[in-house]
Protein backbone atom coordinates (compact mmCIF):
# COMPACT_ATOMS: atom_id res chain seq x y z
CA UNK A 1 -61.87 112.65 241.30
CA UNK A 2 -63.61 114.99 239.01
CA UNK A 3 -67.11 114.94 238.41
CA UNK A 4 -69.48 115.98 235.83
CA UNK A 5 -71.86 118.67 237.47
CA UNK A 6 -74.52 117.38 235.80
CA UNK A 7 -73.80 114.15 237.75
CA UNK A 8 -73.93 116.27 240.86
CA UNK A 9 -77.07 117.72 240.31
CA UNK A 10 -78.58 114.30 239.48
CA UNK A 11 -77.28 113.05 242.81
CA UNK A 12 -78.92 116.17 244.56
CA UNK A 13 -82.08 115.83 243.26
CA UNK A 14 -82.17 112.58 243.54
CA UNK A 15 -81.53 112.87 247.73
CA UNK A 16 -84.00 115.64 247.74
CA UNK A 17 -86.54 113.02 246.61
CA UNK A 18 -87.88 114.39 243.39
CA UNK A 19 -87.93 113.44 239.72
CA UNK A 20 -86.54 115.48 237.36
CA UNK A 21 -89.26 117.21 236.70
CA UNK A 22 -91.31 117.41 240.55
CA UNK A 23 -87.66 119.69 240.85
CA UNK A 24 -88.06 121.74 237.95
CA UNK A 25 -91.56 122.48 238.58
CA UNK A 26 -90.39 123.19 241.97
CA UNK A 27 -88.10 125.61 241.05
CA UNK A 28 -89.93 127.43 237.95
CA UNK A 29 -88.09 126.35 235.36
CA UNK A 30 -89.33 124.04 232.22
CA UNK A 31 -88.80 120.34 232.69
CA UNK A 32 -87.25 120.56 229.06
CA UNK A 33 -84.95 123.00 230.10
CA UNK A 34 -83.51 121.05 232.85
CA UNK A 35 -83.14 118.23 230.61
CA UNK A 36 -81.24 119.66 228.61
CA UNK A 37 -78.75 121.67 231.14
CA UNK A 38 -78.21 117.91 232.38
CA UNK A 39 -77.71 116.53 228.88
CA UNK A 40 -75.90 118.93 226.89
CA UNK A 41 -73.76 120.25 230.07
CA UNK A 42 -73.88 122.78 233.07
CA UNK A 43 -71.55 124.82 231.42
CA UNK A 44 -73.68 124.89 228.37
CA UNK A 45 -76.89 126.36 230.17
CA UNK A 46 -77.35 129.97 231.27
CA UNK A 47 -75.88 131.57 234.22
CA UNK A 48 -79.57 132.44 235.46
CA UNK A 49 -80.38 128.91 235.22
CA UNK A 50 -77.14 127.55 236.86
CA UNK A 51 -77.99 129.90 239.84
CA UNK A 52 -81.79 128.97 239.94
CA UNK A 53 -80.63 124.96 240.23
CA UNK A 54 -77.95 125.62 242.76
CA UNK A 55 -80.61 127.66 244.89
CA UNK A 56 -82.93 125.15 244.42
CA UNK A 57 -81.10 122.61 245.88
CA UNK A 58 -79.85 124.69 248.31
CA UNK A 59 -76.07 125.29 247.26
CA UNK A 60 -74.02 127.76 245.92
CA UNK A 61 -72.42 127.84 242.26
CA UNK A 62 -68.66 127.31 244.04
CA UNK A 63 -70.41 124.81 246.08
CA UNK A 64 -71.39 122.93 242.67
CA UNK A 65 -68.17 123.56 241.41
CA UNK A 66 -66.27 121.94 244.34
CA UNK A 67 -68.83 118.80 244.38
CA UNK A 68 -67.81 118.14 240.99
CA UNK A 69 -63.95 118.73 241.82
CA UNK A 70 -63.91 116.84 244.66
CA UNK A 71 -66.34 114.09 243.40
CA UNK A 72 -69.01 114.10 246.35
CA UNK A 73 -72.47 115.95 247.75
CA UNK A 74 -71.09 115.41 251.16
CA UNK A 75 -70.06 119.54 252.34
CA UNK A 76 -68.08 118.44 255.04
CA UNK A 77 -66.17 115.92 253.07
CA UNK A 78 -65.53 119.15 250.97
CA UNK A 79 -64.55 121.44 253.43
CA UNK A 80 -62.66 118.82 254.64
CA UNK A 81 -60.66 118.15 251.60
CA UNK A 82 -60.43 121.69 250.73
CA UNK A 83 -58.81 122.43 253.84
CA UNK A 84 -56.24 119.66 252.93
CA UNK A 85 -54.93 121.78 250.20
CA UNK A 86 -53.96 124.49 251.60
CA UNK A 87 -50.05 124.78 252.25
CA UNK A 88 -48.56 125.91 255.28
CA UNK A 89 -46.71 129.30 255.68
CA UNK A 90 -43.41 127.22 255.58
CA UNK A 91 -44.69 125.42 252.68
CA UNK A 92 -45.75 128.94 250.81
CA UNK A 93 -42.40 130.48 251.47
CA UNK A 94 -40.02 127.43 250.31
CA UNK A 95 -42.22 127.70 247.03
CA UNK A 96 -41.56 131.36 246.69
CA UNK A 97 -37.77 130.61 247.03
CA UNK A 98 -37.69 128.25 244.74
CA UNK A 99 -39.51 130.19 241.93
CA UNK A 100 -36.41 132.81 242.39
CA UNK A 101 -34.09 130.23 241.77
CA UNK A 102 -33.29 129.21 245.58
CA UNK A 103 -32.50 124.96 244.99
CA UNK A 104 -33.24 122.75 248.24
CA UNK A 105 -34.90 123.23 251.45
CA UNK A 106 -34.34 126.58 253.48
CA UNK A 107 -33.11 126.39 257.20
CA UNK A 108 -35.12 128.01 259.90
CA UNK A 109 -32.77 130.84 259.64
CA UNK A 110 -33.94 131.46 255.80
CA UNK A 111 -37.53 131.38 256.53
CA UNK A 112 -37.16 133.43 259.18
CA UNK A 113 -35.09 135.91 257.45
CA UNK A 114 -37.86 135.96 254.48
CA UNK A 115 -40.50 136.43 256.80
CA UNK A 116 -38.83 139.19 258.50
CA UNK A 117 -37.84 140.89 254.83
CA UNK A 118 -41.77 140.16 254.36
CA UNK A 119 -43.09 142.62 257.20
CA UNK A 120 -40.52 144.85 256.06
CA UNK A 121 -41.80 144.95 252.66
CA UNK A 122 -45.46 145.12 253.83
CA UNK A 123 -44.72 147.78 256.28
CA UNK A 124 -43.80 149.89 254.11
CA UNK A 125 -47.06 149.94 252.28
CA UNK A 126 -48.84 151.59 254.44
């Protein structure tokens, strides 16, 4: 569930226990300016900006971004989901095969093969 990032920062300020503008004042930057990064859009504000909220609130910009992506402030819920995406070797492979045209699922024989063909390749890189 997507999220505005404006949301996000909302909902980190807001757990940090400041107003709008206790945080801006906090972190040096107008009040106004804040108000309008959270108005008008994150990606409308400047870069400096972007990174003096995240540092204020004590994330990183791909930290922000994945809050919004993922819909939650929770990091572990994050890294948790984040980790959920990622596809197994098998899973990787089978993909590759069928972007070259291979049509079902491969036998343990064919993955192995491909993985073999894959040090192969890579070996000879060096």
């Amino acid at each position: 569930m997507k999220v505005e990032k404006a949301v996000i920062i909302d909902k980190l300020i807001e757990e940090m226990g400041l107003s709008r503008r206790a945080f801006a004042e906090k972190i040096g930057l107008p009040a106004t300016t804040l108000q309008s990064m959270l108005s008008r859009g994150v990606g409308k504000a400047s870069v400096d900006n972007v990174i003096k909220v995240c540092k204020g609130l004590g994330i990183t910009t791909d930290q922000l971004e994945k809050m919004a992506e993922f819909g939650t402030t929770d990091l572990r819920e994050i890294e948790k989901l984040d980790s959920n995406n990622k596809l197994s070797e098998e899973e990787i492979i089978t993909l590759a095969a069928h972007q070259i045209g291979h049509d079902g699922p491969l036998s343990e024989q064919e993955i192995e093969q491909i993985k073999l063909a894959m040090k192969i390749a890579l070996s000879r890189e060096k």
